[in-house]
Structure formats: structure tokens, C-alpha cells
C-alpha atoms as a PDB file:
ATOM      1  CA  UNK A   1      82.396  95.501  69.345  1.00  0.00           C
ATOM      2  CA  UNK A   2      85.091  93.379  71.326  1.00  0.00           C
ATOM      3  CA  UNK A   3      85.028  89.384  71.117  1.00  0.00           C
ATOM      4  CA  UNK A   4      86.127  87.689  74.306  1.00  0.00           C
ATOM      5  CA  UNK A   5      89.877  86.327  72.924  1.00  0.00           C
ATOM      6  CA  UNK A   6      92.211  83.437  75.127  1.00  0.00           C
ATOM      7  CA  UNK A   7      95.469  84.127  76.063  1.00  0.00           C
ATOM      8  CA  UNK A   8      98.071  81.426  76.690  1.00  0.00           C
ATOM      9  CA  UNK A   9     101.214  81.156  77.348  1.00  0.00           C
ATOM     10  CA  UNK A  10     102.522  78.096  79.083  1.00  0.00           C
ATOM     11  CA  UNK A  11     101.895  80.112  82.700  1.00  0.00           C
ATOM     12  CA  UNK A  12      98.394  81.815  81.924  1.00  0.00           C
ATOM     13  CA  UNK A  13      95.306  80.579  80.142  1.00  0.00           C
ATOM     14  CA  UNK A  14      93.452  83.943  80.754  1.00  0.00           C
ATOM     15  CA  UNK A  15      90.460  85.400  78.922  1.00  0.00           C
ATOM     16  CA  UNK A  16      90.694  88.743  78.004  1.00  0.00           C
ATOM     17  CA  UNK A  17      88.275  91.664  76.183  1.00  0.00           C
ATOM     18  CA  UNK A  18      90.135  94.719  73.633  1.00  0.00           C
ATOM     19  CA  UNK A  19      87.895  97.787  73.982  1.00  0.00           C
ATOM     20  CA  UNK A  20      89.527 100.990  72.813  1.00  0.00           C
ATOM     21  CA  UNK A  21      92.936  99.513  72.902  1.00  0.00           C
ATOM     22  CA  UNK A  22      92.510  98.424  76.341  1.00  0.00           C
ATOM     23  CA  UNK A  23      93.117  95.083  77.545  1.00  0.00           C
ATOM     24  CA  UNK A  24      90.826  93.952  80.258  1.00  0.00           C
ATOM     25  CA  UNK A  25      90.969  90.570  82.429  1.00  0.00           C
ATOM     26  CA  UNK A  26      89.184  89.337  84.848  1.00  0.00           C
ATOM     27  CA  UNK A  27      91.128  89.816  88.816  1.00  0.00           C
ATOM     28  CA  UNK A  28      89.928  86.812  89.690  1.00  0.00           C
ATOM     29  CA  UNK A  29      91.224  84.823  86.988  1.00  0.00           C
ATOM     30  CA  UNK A  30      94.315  85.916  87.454  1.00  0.00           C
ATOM     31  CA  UNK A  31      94.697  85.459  91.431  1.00  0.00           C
ATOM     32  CA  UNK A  32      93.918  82.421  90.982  1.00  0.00           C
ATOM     33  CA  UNK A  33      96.433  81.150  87.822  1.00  0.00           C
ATOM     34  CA  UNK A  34      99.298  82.939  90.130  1.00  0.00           C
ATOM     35  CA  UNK A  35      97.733  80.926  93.528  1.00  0.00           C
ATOM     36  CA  UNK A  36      96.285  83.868  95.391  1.00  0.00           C
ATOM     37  CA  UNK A  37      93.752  81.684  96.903  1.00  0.00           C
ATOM     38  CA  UNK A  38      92.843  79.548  99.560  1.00  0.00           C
ATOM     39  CA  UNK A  39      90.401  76.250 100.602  1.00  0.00           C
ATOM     40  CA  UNK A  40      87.111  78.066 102.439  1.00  0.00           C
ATOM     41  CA  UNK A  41      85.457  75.862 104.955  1.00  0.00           C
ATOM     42  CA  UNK A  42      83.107  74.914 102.219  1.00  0.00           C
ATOM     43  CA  UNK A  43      85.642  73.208 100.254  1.00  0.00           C
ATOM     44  CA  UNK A  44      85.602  75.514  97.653  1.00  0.00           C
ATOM     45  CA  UNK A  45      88.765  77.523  96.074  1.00  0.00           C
ATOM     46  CA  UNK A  46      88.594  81.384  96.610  1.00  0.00           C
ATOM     47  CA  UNK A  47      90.738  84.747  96.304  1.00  0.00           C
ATOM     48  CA  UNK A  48      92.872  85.670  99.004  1.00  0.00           C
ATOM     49  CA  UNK A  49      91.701  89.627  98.071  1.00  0.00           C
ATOM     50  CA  UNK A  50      93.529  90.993 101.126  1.00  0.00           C
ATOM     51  CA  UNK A  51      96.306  89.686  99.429  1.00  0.00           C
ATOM     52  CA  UNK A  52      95.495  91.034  95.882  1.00  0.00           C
ATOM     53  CA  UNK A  53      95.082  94.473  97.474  1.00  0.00           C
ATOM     54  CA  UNK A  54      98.496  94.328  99.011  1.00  0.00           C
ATOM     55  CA  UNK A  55      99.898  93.612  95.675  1.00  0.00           C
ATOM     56  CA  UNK A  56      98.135  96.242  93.874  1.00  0.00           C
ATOM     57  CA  UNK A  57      98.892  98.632  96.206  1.00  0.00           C
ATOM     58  CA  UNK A  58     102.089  99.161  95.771  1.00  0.00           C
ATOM     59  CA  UNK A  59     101.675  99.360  92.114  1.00  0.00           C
ATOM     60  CA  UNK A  60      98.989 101.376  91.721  1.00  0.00           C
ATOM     61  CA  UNK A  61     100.347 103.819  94.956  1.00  0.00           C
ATOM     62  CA  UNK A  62      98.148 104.599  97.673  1.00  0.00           C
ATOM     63  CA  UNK A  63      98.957 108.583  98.147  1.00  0.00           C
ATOM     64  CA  UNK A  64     100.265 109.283 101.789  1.00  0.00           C
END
């Protein structure tokens, strides 16, 4: 069983999960500690995902 660990560095203060010597994070948490994110009408903060996809993208390759 993984434990839920903290990770910080100065830059990041990320929580993040081992399983089967994988690290996983949570997207969110990370758009928003680089500043992927906007003010909604609301007032609230959220993720710019459009621009999280572009990002990924062109890591992860879309095939063409």
C-alpha cells in the first residue's frame, strides 16, 4: 500500500502517491504551482486545461 508523501522543493509543494515504482501527482496541482490558471467569473482560481493540453502534447506526441 502507498502513503500519500509531500514533495518540496523551494518551487513545488506537490503531493504525490509511489505505486509500483510509479510516481503519480495530481495535474491540477501542478498547473496551478507553475500558473496555468486563470480568475473565472466566479472569482475562483482554475486550470487553463487548453493550455495543459498544448503542453502535453508535444511531449507526449500526438501521431500525425
Amino acid at each position: 500500500m502507498s502513503e500519500l508523501q509531500n514533495f518540496t522543493n523551494g518551487i513545488f509543494d506537490l503531493d504525490i502517491k509511489v505505486e509500483s515504482e510509479k510516481v503519480l501527482f495530481s495535474a491540477e496541482q501542478v498547473a496551478k504551482t507553475l500558473g496555468l490558471t486563470t480568475i473565472a467569473k466566479s472569482g475562483n482560481e482554475v486550470v487553463r486545461w487548453s493550455r495543459v493540453s498544448k503542453y502535453l502534447s508535444q511531449q507526449v506526441g500526438k501521431t500525425e
